[in-house]
C-alpha atoms as a PDB file:
ATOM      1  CA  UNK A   1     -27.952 -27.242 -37.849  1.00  0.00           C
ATOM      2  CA  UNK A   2     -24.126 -28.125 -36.983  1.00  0.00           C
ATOM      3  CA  UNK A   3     -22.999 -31.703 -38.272  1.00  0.00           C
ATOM      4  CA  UNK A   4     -21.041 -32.875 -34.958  1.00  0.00           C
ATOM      5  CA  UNK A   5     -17.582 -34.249 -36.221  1.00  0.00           C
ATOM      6  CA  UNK A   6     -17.294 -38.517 -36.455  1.00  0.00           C
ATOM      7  CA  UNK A   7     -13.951 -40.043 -35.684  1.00  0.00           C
ATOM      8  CA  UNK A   8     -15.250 -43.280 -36.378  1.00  0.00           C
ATOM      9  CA  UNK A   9     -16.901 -42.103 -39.776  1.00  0.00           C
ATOM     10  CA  UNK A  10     -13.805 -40.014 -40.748  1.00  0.00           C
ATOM     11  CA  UNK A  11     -11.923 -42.273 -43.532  1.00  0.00           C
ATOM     12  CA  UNK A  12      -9.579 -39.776 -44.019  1.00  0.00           C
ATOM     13  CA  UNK A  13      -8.786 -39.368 -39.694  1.00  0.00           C
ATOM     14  CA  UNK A  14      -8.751 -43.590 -39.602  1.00  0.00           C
ATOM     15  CA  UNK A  15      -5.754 -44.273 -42.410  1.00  0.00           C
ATOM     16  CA  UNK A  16      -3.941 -41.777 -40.693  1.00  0.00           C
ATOM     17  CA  UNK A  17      -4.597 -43.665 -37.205  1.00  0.00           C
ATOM     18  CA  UNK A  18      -4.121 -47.394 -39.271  1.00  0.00           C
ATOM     19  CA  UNK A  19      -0.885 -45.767 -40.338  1.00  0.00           C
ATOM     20  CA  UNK A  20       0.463 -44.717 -36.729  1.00  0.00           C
ATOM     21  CA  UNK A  21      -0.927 -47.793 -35.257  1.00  0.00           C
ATOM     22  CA  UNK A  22       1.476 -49.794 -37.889  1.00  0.00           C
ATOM     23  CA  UNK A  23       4.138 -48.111 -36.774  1.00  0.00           C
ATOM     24  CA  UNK A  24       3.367 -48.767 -32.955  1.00  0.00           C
ATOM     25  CA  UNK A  25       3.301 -52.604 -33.531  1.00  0.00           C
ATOM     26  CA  UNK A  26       6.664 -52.429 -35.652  1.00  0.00           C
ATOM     27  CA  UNK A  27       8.116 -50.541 -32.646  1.00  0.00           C
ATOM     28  CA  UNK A  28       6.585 -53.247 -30.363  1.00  0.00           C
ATOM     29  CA  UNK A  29       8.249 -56.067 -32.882  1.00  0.00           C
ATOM     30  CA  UNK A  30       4.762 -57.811 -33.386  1.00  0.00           C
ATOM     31  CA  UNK A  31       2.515 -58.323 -36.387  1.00  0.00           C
ATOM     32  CA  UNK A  32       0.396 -55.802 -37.190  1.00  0.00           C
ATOM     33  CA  UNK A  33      -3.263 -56.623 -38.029  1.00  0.00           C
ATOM     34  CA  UNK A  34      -3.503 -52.766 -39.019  1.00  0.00           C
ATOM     35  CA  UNK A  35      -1.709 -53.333 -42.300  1.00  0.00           C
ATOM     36  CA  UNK A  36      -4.465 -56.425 -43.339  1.00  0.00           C
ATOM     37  CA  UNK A  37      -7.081 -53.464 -42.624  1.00  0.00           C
ATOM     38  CA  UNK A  38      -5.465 -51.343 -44.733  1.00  0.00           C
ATOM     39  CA  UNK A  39      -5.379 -53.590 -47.977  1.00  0.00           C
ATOM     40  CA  UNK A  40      -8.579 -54.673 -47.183  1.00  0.00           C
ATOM     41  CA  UNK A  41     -10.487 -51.152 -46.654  1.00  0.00           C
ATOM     42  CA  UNK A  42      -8.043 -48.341 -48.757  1.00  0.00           C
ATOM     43  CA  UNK A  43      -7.526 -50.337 -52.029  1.00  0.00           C
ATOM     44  CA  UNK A  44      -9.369 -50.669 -55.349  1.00  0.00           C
ATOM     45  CA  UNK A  45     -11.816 -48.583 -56.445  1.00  0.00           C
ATOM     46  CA  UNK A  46     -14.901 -48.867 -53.989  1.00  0.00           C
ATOM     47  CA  UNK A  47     -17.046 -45.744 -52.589  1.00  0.00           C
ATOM     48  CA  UNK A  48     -15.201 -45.618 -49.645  1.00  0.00           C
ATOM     49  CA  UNK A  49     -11.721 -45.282 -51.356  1.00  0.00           C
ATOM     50  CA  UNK A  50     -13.206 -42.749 -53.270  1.00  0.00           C
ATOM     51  CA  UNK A  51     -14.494 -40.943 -50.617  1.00  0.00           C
ATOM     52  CA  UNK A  52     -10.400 -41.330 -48.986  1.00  0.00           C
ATOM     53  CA  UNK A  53      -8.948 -40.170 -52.023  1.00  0.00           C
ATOM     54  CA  UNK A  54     -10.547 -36.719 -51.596  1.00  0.00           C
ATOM     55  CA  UNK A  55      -9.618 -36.351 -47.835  1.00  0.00           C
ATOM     56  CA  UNK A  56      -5.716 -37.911 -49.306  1.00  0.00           C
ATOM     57  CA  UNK A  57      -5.569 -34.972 -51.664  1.00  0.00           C
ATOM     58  CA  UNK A  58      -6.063 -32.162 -49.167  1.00  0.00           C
ATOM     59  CA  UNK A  59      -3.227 -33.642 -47.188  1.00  0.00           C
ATOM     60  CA  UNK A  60      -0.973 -33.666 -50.219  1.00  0.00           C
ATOM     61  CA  UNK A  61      -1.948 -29.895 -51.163  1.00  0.00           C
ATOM     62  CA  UNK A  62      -0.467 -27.469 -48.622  1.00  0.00           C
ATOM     63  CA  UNK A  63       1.373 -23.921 -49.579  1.00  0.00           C
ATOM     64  CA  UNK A  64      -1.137 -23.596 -52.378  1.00  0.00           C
ATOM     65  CA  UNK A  65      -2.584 -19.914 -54.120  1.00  0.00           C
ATOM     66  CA  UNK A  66      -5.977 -18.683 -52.932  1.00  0.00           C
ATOM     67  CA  UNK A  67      -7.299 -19.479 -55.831  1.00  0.00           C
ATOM     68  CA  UNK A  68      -5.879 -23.090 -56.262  1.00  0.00           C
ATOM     69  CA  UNK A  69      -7.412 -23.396 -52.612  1.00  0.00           C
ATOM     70  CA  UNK A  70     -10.843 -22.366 -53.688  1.00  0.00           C
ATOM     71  CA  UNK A  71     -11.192 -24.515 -56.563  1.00  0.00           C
ATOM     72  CA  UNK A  72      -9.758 -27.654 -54.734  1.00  0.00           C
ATOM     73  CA  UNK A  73     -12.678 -27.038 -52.070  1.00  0.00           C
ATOM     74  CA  UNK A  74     -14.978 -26.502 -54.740  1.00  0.00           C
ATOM     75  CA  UNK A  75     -13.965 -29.756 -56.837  1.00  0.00           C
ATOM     76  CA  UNK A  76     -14.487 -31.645 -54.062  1.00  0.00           C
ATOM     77  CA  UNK A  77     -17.766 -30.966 -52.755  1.00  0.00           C
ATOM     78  CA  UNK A  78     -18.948 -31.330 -56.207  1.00  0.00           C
ATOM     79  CA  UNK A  79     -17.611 -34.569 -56.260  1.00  0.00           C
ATOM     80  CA  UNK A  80     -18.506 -35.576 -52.957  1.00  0.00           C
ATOM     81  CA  UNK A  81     -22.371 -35.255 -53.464  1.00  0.00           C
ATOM     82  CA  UNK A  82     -22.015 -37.686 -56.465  1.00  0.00           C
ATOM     83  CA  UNK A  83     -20.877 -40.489 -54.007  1.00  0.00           C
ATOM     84  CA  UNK A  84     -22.730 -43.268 -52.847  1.00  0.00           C
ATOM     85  CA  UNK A  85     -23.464 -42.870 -49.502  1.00  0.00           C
ATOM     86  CA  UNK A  86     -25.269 -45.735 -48.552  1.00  0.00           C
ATOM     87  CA  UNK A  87     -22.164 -47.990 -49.804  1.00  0.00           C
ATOM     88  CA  UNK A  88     -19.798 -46.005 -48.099  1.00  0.00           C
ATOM     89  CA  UNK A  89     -22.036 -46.158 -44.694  1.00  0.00           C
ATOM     90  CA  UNK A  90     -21.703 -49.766 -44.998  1.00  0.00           C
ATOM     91  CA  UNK A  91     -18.069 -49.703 -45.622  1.00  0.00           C
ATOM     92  CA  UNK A  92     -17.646 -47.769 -42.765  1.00  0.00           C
ATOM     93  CA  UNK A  93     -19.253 -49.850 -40.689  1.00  0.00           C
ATOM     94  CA  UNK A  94     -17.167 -52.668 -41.580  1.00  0.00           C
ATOM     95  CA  UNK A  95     -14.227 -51.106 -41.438  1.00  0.00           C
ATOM     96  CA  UNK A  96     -14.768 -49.823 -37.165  1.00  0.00           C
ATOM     97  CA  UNK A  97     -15.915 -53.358 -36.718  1.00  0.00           C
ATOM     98  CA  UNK A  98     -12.292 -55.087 -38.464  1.00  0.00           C
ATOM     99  CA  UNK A  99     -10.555 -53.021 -36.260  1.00  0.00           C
ATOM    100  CA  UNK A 100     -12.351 -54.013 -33.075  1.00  0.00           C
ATOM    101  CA  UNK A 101     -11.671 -57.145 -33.921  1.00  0.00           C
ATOM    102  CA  UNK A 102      -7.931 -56.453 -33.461  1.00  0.00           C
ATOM    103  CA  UNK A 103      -7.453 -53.102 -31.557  1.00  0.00           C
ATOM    104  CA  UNK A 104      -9.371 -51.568 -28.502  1.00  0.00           C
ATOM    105  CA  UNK A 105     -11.605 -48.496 -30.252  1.00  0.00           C
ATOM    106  CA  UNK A 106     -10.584 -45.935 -27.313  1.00  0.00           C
ATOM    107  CA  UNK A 107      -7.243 -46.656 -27.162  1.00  0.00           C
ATOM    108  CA  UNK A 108      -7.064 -46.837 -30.936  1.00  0.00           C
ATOM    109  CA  UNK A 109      -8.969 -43.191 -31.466  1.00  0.00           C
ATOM    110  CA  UNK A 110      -6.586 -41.623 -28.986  1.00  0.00           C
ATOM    111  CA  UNK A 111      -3.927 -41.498 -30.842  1.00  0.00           C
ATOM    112  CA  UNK A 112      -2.682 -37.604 -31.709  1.00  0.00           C
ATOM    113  CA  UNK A 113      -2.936 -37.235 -35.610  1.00  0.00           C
ATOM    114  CA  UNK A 114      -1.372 -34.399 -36.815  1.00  0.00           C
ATOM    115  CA  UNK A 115      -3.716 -32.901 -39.531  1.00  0.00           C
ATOM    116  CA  UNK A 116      -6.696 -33.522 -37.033  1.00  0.00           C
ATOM    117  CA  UNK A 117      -8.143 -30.157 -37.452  1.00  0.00           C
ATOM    118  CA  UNK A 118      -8.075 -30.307 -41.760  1.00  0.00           C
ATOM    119  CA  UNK A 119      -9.335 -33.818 -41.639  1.00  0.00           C
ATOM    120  CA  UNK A 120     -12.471 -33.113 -39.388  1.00  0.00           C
ATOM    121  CA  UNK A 121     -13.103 -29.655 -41.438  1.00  0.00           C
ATOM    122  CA  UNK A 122     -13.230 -31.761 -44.644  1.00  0.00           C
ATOM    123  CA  UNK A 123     -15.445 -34.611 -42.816  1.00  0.00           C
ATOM    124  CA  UNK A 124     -18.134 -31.642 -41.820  1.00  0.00           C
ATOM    125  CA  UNK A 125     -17.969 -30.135 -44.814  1.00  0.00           C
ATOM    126  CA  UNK A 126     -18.482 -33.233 -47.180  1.00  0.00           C
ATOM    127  CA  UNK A 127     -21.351 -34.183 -44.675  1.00  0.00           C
ATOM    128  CA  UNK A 128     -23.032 -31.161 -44.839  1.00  0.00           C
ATOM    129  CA  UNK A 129     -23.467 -31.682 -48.922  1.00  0.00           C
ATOM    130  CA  UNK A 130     -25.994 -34.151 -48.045  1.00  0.00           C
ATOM    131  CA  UNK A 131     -27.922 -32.346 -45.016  1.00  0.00           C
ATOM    132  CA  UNK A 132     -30.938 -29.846 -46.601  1.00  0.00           C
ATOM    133  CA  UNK A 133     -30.409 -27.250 -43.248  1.00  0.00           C
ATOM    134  CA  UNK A 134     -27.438 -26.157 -42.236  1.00  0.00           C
ATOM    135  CA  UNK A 135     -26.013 -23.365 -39.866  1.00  0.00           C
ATOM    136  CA  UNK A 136     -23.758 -21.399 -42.858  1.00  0.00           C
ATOM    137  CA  UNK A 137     -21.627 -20.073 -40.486  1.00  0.00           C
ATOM    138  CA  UNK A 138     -20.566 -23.947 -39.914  1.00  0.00           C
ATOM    139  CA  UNK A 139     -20.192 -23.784 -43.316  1.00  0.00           C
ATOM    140  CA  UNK A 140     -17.936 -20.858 -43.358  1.00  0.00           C
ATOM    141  CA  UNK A 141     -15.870 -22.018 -39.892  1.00  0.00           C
ATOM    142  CA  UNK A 142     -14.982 -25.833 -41.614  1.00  0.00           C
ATOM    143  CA  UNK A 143     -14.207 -24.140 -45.156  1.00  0.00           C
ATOM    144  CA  UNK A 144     -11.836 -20.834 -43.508  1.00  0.00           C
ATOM    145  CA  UNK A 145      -9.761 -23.894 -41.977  1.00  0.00           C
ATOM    146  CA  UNK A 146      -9.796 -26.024 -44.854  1.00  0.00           C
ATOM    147  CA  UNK A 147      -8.036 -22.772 -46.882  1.00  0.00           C
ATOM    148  CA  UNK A 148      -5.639 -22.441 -44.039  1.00  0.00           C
ATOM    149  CA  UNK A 149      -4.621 -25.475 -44.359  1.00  0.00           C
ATOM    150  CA  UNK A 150      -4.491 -25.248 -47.890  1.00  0.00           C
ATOM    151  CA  UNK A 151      -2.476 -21.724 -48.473  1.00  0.00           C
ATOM    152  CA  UNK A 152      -0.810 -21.672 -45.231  1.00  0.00           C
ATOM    153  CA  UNK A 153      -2.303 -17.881 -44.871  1.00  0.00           C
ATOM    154  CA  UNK A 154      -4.535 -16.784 -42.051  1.00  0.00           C
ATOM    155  CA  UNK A 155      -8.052 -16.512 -43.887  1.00  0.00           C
ATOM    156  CA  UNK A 156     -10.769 -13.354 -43.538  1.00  0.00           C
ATOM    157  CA  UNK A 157     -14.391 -14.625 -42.644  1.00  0.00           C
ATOM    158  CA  UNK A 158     -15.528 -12.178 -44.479  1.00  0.00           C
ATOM    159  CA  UNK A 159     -13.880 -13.041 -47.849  1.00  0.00           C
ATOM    160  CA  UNK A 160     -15.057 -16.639 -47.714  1.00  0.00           C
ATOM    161  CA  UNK A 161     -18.578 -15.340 -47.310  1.00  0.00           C
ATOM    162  CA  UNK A 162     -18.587 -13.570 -50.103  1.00  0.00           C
ATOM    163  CA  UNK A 163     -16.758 -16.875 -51.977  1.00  0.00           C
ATOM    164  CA  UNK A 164     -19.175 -19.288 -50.609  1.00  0.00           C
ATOM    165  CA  UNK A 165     -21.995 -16.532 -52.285  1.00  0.00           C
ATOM    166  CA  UNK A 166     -20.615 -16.961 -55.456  1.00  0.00           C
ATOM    167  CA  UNK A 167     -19.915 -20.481 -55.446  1.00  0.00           C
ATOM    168  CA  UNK A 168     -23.801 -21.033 -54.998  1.00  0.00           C
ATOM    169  CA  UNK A 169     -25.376 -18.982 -56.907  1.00  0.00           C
ATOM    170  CA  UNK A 170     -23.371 -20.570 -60.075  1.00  0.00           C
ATOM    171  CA  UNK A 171     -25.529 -23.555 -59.814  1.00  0.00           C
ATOM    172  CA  UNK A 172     -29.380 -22.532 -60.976  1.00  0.00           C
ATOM    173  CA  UNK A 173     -30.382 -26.141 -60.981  1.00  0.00           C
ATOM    174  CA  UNK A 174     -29.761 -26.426 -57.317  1.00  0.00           C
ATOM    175  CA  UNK A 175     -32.406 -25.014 -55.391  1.00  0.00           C
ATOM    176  CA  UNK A 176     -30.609 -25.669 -52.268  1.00  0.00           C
ATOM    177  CA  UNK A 177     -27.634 -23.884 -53.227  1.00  0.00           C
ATOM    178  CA  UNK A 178     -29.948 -20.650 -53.670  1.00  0.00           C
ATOM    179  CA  UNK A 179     -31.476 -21.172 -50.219  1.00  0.00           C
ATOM    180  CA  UNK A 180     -27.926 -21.544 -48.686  1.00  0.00           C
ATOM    181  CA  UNK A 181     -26.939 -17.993 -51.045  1.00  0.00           C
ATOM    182  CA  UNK A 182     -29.985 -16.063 -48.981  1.00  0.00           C
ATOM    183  CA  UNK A 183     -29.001 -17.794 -45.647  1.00  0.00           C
ATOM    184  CA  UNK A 184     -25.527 -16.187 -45.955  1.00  0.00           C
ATOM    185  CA  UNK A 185     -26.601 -12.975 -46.726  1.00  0.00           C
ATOM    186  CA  UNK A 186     -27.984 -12.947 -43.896  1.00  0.00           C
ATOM    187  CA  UNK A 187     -23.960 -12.043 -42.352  1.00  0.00           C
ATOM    188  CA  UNK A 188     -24.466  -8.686 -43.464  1.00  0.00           C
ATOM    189  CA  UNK A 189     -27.878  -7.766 -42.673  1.00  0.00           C
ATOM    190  CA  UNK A 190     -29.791  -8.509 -45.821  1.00  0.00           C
ATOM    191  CA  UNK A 191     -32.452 -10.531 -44.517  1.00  0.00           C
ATOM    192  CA  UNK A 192     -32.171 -10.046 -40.574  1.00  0.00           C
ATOM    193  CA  UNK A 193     -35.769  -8.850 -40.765  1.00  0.00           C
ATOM    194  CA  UNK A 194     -37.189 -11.887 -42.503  1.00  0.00           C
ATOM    195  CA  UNK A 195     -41.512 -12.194 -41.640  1.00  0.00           C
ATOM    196  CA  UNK A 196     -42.574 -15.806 -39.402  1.00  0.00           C
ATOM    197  CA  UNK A 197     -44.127 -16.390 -43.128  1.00  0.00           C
ATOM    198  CA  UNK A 198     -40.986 -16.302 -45.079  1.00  0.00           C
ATOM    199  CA  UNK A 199     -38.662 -18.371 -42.842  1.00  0.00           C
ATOM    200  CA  UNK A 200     -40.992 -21.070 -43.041  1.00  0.00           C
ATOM    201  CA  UNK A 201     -41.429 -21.185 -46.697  1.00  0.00           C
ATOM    202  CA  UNK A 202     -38.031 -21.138 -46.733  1.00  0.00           C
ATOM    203  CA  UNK A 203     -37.434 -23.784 -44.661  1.00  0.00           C
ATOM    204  CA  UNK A 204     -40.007 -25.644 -46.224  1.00  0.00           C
ATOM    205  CA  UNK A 205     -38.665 -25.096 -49.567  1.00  0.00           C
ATOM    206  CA  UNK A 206     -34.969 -26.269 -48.221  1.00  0.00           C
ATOM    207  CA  UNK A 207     -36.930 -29.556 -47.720  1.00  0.00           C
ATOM    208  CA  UNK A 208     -38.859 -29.880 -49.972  1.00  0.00           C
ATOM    209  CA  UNK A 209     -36.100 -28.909 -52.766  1.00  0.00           C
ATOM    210  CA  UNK A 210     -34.719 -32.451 -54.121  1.00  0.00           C
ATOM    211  CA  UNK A 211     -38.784 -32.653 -55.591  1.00  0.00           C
ATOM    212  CA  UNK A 212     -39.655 -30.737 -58.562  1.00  0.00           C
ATOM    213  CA  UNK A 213     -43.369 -31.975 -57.489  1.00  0.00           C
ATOM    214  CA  UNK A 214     -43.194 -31.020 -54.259  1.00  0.00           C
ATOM    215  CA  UNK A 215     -41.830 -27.781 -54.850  1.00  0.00           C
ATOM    216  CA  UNK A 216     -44.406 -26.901 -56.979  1.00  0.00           C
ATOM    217  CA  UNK A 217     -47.106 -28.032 -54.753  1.00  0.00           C
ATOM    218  CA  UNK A 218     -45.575 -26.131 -52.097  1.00  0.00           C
ATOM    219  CA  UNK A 219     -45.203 -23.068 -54.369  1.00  0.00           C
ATOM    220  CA  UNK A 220     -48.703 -22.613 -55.809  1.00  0.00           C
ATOM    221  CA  UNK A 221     -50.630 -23.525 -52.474  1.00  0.00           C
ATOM    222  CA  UNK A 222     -49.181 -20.554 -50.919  1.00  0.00           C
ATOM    223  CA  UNK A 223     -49.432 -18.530 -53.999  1.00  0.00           C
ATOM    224  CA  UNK A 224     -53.294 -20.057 -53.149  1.00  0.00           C
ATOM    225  CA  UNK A 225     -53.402 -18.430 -49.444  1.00  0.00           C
ATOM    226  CA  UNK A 226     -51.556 -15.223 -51.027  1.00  0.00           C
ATOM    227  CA  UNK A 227     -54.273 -14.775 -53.720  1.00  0.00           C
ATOM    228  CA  UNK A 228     -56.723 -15.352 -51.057  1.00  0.00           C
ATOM    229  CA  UNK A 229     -55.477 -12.682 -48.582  1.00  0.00           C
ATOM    230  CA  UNK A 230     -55.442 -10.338 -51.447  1.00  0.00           C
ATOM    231  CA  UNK A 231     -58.866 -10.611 -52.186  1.00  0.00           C
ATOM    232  CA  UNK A 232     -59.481 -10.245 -48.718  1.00  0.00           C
ATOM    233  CA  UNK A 233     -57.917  -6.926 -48.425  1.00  0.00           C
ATOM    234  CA  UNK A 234     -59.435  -5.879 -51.782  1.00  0.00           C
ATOM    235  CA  UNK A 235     -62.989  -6.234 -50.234  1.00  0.00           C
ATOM    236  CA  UNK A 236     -62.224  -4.473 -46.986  1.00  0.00           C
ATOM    237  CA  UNK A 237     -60.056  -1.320 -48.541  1.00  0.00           C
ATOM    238  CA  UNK A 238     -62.391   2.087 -49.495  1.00  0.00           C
ATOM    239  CA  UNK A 239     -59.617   3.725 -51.586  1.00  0.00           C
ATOM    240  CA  UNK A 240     -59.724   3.031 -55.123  1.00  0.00           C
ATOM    241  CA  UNK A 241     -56.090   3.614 -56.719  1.00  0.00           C
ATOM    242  CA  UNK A 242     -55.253   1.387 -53.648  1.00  0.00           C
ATOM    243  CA  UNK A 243     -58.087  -1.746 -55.371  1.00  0.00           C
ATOM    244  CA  UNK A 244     -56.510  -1.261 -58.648  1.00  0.00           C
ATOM    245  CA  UNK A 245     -52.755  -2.119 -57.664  1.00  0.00           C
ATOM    246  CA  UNK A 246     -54.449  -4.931 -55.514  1.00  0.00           C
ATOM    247  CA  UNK A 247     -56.404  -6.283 -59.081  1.00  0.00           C
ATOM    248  CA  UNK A 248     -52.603  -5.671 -60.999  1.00  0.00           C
ATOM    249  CA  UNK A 249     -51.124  -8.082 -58.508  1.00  0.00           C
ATOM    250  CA  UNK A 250     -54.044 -10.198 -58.225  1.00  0.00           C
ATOM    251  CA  UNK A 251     -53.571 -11.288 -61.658  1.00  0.00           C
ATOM    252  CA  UNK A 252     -49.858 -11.629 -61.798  1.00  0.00           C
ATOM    253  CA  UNK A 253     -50.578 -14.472 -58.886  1.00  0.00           C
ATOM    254  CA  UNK A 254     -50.426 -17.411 -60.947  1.00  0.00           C
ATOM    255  CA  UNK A 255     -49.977 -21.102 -59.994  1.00  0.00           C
ATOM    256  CA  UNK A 256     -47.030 -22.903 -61.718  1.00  0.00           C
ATOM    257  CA  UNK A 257     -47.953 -25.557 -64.380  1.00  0.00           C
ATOM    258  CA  UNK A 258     -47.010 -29.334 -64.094  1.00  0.00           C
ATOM    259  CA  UNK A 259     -45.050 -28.529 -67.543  1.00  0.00           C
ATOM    260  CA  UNK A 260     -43.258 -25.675 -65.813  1.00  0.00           C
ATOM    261  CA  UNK A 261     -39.890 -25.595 -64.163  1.00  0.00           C
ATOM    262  CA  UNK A 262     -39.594 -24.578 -60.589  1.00  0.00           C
ATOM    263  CA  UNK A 263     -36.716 -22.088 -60.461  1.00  0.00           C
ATOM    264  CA  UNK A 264     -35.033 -19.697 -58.051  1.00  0.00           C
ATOM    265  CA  UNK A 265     -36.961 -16.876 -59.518  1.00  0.00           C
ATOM    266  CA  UNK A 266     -40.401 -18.885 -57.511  1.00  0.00           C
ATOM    267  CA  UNK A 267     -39.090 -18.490 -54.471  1.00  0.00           C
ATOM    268  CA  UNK A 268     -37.758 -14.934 -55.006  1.00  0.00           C
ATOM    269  CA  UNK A 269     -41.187 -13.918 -56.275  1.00  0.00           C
ATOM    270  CA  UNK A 270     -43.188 -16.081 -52.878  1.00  0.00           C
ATOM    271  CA  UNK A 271     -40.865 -14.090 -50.526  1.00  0.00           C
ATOM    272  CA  UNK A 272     -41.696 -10.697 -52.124  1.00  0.00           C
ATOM    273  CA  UNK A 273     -45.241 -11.212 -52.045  1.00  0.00           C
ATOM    274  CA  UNK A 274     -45.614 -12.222 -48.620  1.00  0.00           C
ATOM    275  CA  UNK A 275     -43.786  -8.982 -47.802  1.00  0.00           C
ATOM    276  CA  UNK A 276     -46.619  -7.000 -49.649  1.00  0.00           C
ATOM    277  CA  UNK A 277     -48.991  -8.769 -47.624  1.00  0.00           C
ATOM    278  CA  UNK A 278     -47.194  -7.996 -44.458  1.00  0.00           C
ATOM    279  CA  UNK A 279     -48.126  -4.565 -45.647  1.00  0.00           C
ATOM    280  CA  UNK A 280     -51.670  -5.071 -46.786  1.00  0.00           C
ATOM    281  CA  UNK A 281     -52.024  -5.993 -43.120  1.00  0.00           C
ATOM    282  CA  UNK A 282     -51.544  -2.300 -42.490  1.00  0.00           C
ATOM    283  CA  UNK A 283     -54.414  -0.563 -44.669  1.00  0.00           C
END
């Protein structure tokens, strides 16, 4: 999935455009509702402001090292999942609808804003935190401009692959951050041959992965259907070296307990056995 860009729900994109529009109706030697907006919208400490602040700092940080660059994008992702969304929906909401009231909306989002590009990079990416699916290589496009931006340096696709890799699998508690880690592998080939069985437990598990319950429901019903194919097999297969390694895997094929954890390792383990079963297919 691809988050399509919002100018009306880009906070960052509309100070800019409160900001130019300010300056139009000085220009025009009127009074300029757009400042009210302003103090009414981008002060204090609500969601939304918080939410500003982080598209305000990427502005402010240009000419930056790689690594500065990295670790700014990093920061604020992390903080941008811990914001409150439905407050800042809200916000946003009445924020379009003040400036309605004083401006036409077309006219008003025509305006040219020179960090467009940066400001609708950082609006995808910040979305995306919240979305279970989506496309990593939208991932990669919104984050290689985002560095650009940031470092002034022309960026290799490649090397913020391998970043956005890293970044993920750092955070074991996040089981959608693993699932993200195997869907950009996939760049370089590692899982371009994925079974119809595996790519829907994993997308299943990408849904599913904000529930520890659900997950390991999910997990040890088709540990259930694996067990059962084994057995399957077993019964039908003449060669007895060839029953014994099915009985050794047979009993490693246990479900998860309610007191247990579900961790990456699950999923590692469901998409292994699946592929043995892909082969079992065969004898």
């Amino acid at each position: 999935m691809r988050i399509k860009h919002s100018k009306y729900k880009n906070t960052g994109l509309i100070f800019e455009l409160l900001v130019k529009q300010i300056a139009a109706d000085t220009l025009s030697r009127k009074d300029s509702p757009a400042v009210k907006v302003l103090k009414k919208f981008y002060t204090g400490r609500t969601p939304l402001v918080k939410e500003f602040k982080l598209y305000e700092y990427i502005l402010k940080n240009k000419g930056v090292t790689q690594g500065k660059g990295e670790t700014i994008l990093s920061t604020i992702t992390e903080i941008s999942r811990s914001l409150d969304r439905t407050a800042i929906k809200k916000q946003k909401y009445d924020l379009i609808a003040e400036i309605k009231n004083s401006y036409d909306l077309d006219e008003f989002f025509s305006m040219k804003v020179r960090d467009y590009k940066p400001l609708a990079a950082l609006y995808c990416l910040m979305e995306a935190q919240s979305e279970n699916l989506v496309d990593p290589q939208f991932i990669v496009d919104n984050k290689t401009t985002l560095l650009e931006h940031l470092t002034n340096t022309k960026q290799n696709e490649e090397d913020v692959k391998d970043t956005l890799v890293e970044e993920y699998a750092k955070y074991d508690k996040d089981l959608r951050l693993l699932t993200y880690k195997i869907l950009l592998e996939k760049f370089n080939g590692a899982y371009e041959n994925f079974l119809p069985e595996q790519k829907a437990i994993l997308r299943e598990f990408i849904n599913a992965s904000d529930s520890q319950v659900k997950l390991r429901t999910l997990i040890n019903e088709e540990l259930a259907k694996i067990s059962t194919a084994i057995t399957q097999t077993k019964e039908r297969v003449k060669d007895d070296i060839a029953k014994i390694k099915l009985d050794e895997v047979s009993k490693m094929i246990t479900p998860i307990s309610k007191q247990a954890k579900v961790t990456d390792s699950h999923l590692v383990n469901l998409l292994q056995y699946y592929e043995l079963v892909n082969e079992l297919r065969t004898l």
